[in-house]
N, C-alpha and C. Protein backbone atom coordinates (compact mmCIF):
# COMPACT_ATOMS: atom_id res chain seq x y z
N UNK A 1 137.76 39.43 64.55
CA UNK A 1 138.15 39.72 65.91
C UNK A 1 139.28 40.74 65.93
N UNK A 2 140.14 40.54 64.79
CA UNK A 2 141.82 41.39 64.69
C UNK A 2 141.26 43.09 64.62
N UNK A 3 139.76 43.43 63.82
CA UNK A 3 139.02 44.25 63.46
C UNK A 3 138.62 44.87 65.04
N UNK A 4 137.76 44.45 65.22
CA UNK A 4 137.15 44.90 66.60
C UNK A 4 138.53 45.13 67.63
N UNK A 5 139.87 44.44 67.81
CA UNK A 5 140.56 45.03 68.86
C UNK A 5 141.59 46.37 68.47
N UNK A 6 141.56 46.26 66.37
CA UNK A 6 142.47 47.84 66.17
C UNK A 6 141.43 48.66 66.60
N UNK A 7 140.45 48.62 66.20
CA UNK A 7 138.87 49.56 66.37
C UNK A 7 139.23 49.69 67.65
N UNK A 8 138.97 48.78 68.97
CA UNK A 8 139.54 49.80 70.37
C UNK A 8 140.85 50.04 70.72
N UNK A 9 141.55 49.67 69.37
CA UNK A 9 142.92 50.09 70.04
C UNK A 9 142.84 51.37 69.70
N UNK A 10 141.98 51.99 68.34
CA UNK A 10 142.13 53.19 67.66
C UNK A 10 140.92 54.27 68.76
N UNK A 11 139.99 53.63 69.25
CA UNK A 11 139.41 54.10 70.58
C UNK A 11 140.28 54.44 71.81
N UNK A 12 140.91 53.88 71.75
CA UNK A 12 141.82 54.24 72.85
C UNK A 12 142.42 55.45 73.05
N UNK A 13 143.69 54.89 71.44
CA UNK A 13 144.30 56.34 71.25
C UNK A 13 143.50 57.75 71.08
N UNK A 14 142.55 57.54 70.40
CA UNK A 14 141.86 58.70 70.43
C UNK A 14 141.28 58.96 71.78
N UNK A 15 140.44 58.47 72.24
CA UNK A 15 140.46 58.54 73.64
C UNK A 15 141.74 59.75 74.81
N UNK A 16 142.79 58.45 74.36
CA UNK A 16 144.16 59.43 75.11
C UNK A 16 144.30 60.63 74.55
N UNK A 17 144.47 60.92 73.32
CA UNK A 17 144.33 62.01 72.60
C UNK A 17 143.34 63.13 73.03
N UNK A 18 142.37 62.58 73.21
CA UNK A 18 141.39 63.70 73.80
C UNK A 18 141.65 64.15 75.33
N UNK A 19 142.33 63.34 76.36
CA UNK A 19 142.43 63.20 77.72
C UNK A 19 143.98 64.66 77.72
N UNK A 20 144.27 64.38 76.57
CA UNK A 20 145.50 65.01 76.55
C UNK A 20 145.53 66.28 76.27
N UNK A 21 144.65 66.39 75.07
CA UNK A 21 144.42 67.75 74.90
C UNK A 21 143.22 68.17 76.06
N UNK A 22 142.21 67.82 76.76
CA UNK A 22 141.64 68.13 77.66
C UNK A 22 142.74 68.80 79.03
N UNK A 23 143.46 67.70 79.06
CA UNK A 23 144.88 68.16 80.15
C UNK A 23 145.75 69.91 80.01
N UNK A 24 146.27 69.66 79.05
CA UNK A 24 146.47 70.77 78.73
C UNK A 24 145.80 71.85 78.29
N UNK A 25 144.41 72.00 77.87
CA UNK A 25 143.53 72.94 77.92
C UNK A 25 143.35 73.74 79.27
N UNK A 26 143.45 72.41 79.87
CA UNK A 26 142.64 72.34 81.76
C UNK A 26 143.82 73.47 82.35
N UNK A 27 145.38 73.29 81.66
CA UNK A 27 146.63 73.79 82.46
C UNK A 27 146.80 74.91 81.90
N UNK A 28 146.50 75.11 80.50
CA UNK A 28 146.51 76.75 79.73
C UNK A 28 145.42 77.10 80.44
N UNK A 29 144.02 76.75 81.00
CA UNK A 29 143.13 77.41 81.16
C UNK A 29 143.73 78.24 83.13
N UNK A 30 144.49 76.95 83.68
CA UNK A 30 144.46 77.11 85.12
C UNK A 30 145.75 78.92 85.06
N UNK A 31 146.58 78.13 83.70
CA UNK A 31 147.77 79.26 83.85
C UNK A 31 146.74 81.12 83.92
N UNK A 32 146.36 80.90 82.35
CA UNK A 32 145.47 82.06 82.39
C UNK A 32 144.77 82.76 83.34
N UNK A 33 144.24 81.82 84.35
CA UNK A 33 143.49 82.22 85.34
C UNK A 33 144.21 82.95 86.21
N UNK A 34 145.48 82.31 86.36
CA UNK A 34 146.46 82.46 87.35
C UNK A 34 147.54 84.10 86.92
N UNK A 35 147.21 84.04 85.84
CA UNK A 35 147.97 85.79 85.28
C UNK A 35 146.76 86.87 85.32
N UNK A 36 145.41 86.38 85.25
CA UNK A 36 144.68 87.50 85.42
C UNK A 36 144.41 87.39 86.79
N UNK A 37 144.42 86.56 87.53
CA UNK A 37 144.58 87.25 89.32
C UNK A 37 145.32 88.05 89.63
N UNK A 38 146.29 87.72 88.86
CA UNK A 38 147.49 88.16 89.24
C UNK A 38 147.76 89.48 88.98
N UNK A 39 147.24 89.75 87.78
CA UNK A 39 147.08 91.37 86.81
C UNK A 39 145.94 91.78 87.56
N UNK A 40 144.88 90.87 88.50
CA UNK A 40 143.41 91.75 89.10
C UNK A 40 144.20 92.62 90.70
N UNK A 41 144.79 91.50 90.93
CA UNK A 41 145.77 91.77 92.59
C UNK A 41 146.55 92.77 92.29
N UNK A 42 147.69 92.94 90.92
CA UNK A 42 148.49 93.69 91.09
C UNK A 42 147.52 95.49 90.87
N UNK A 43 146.28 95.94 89.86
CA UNK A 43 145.58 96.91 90.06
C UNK A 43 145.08 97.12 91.42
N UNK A 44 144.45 95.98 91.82
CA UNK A 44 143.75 96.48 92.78
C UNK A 44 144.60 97.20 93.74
N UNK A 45 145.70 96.70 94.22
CA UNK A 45 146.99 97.15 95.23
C UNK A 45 147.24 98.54 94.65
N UNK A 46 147.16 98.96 93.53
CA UNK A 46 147.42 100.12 92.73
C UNK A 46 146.31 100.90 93.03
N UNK A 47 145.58 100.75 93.15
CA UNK A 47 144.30 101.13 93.20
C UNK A 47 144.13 101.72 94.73
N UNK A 48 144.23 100.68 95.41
CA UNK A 48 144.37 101.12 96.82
C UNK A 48 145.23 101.84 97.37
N UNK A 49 146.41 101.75 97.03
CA UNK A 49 147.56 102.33 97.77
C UNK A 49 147.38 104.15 97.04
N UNK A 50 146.92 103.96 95.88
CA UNK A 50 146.03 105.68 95.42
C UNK A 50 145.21 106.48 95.99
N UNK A 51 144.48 105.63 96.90
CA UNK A 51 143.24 105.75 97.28
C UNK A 51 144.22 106.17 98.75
N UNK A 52 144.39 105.42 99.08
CA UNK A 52 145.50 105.77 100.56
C UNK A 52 146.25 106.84 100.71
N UNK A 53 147.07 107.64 99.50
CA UNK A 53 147.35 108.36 99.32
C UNK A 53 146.81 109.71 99.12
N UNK A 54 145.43 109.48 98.59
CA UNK A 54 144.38 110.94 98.44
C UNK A 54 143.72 111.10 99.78
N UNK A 55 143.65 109.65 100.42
CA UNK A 55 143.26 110.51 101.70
C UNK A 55 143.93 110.77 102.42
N UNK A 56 145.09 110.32 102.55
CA UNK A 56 146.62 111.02 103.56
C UNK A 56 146.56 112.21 103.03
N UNK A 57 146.33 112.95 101.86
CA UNK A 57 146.42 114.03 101.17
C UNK A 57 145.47 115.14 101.94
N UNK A 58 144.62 114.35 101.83
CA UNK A 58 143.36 115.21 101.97
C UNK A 58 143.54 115.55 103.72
N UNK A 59 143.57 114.73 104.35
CA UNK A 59 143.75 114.56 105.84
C UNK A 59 144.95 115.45 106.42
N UNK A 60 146.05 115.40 105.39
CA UNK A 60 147.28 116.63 105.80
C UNK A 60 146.74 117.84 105.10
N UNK A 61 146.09 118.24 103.97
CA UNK A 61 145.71 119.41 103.97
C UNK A 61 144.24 119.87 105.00
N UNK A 62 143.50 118.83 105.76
CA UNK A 62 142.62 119.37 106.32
C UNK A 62 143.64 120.24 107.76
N UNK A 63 144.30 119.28 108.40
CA UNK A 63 145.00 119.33 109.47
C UNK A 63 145.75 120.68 109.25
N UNK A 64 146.36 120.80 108.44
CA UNK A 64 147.29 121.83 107.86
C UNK A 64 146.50 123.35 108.28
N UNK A 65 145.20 123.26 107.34
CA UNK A 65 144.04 124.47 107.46
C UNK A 65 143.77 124.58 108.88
N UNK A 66 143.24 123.55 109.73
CA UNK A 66 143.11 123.42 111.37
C UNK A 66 144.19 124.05 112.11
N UNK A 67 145.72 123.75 111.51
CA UNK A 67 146.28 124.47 112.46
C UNK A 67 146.42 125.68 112.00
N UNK A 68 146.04 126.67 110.79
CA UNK A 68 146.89 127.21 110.86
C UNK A 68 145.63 128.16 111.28
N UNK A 69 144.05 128.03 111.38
CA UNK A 69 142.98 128.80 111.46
C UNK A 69 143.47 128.82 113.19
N UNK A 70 143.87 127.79 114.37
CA UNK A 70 143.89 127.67 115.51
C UNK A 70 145.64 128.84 115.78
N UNK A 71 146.38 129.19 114.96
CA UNK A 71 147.49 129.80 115.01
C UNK A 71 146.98 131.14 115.25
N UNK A 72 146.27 131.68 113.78
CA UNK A 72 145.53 132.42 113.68
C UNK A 72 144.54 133.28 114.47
N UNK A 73 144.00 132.30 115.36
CA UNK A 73 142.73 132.55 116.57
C UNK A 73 144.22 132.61 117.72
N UNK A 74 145.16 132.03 118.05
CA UNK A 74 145.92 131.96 119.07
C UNK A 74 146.40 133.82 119.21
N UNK A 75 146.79 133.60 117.66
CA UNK A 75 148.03 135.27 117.67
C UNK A 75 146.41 136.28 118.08
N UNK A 76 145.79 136.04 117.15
CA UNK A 76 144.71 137.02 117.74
C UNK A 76 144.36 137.07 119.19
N UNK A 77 144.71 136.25 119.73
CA UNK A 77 143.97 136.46 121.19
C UNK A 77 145.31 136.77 121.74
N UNK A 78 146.12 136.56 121.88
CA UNK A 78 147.46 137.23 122.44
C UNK A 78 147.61 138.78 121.85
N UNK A 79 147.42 139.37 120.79
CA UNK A 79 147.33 140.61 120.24
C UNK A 79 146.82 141.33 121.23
N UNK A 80 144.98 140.59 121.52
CA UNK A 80 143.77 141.24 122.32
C UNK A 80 144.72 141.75 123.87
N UNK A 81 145.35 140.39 123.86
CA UNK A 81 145.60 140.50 125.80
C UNK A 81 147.04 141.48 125.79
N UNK A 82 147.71 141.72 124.81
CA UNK A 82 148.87 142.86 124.96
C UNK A 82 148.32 144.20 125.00
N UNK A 83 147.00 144.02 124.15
CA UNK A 83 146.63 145.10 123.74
C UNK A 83 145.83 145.67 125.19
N UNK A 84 145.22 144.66 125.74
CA UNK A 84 144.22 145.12 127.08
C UNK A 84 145.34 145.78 128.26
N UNK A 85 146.44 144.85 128.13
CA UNK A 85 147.22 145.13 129.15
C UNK A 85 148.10 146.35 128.73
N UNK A 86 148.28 146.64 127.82
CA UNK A 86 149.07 147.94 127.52
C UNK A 86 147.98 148.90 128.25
N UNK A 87 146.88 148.72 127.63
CA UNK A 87 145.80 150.09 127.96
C UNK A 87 145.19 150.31 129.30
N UNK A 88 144.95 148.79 130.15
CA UNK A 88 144.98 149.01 131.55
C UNK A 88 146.35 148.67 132.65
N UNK A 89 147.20 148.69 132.15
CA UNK A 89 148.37 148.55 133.11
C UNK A 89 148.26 149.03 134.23
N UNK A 90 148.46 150.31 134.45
CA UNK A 90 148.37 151.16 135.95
C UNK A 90 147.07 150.77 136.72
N UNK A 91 146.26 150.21 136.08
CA UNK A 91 144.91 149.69 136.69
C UNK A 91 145.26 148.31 137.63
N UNK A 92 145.94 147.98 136.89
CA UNK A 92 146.03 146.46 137.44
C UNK A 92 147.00 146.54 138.43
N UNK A 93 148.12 147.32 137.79
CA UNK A 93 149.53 147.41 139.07
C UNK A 93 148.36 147.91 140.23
N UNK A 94 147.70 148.76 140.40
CA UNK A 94 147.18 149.60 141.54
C UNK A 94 146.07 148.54 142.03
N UNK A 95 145.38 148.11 141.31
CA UNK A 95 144.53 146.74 142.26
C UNK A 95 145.48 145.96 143.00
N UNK A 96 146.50 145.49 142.12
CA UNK A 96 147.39 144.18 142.56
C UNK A 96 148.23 144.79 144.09
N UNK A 97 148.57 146.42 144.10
CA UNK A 97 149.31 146.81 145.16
C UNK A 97 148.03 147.34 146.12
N UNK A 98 147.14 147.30 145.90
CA UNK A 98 146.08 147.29 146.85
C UNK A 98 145.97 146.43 147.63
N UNK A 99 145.42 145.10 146.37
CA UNK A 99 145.28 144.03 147.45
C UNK A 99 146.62 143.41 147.96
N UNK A 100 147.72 143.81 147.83
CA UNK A 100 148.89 143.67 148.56
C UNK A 100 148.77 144.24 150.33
N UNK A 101 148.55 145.56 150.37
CA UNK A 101 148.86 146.20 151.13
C UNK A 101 147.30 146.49 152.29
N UNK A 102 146.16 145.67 151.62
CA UNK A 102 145.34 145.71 152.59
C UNK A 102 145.07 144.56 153.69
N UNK A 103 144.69 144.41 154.96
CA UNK A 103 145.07 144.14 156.11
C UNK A 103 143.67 143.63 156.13
């Protein structure tokens, strides 16, 4: 009988033994998990905030080209209208004092 209760006492311990190292497998395994989220979260944020940045990039050099093609088309068309009005001036004064002075 003294046989059969070391036998489950030695079941036991081994038993606990296994519960124990299962435990701590379970907590190295949870830690691990918990540093490669952590290393997946901290790229990905890296990742993104790159990505955020090439298109703010891209978006200020499109804008940039937009204004400066709309600057471009602006001065040109102000050039045109100095240029019209230099060459018809007396045309226009003499319409404008026309239709001033007609009744």
């Amino acid at each position: 009988m003294d046989k059969v209760l070391d036998k489950l006492a030695d079941i036991e311990n081994t038993a606990s033994g296994i519960m124990e190292e299962a435990n701590k497998r379970k907590s190295q395994f949870a830690q691990e998990m918990d540093e490669k989220t952590r290393a997946f979260d901290q790229e990905l944020e890296k990742e993104t905030q790159n990505r955020i940045r090439q298109v703010q990039e891209t978006m200020e050099r499109d804008m940039n080209q937009k204004l400066k093609e709309q600057k471009e088309r602006s001065d040109r068309l102000l050039l045109e209208m100095e240029t019209n009005y230099k060459e018809h001036r007396k045309e226009y004064v003499e319409e404008l004092f026309k239709e001033m002075i007609k009744e």
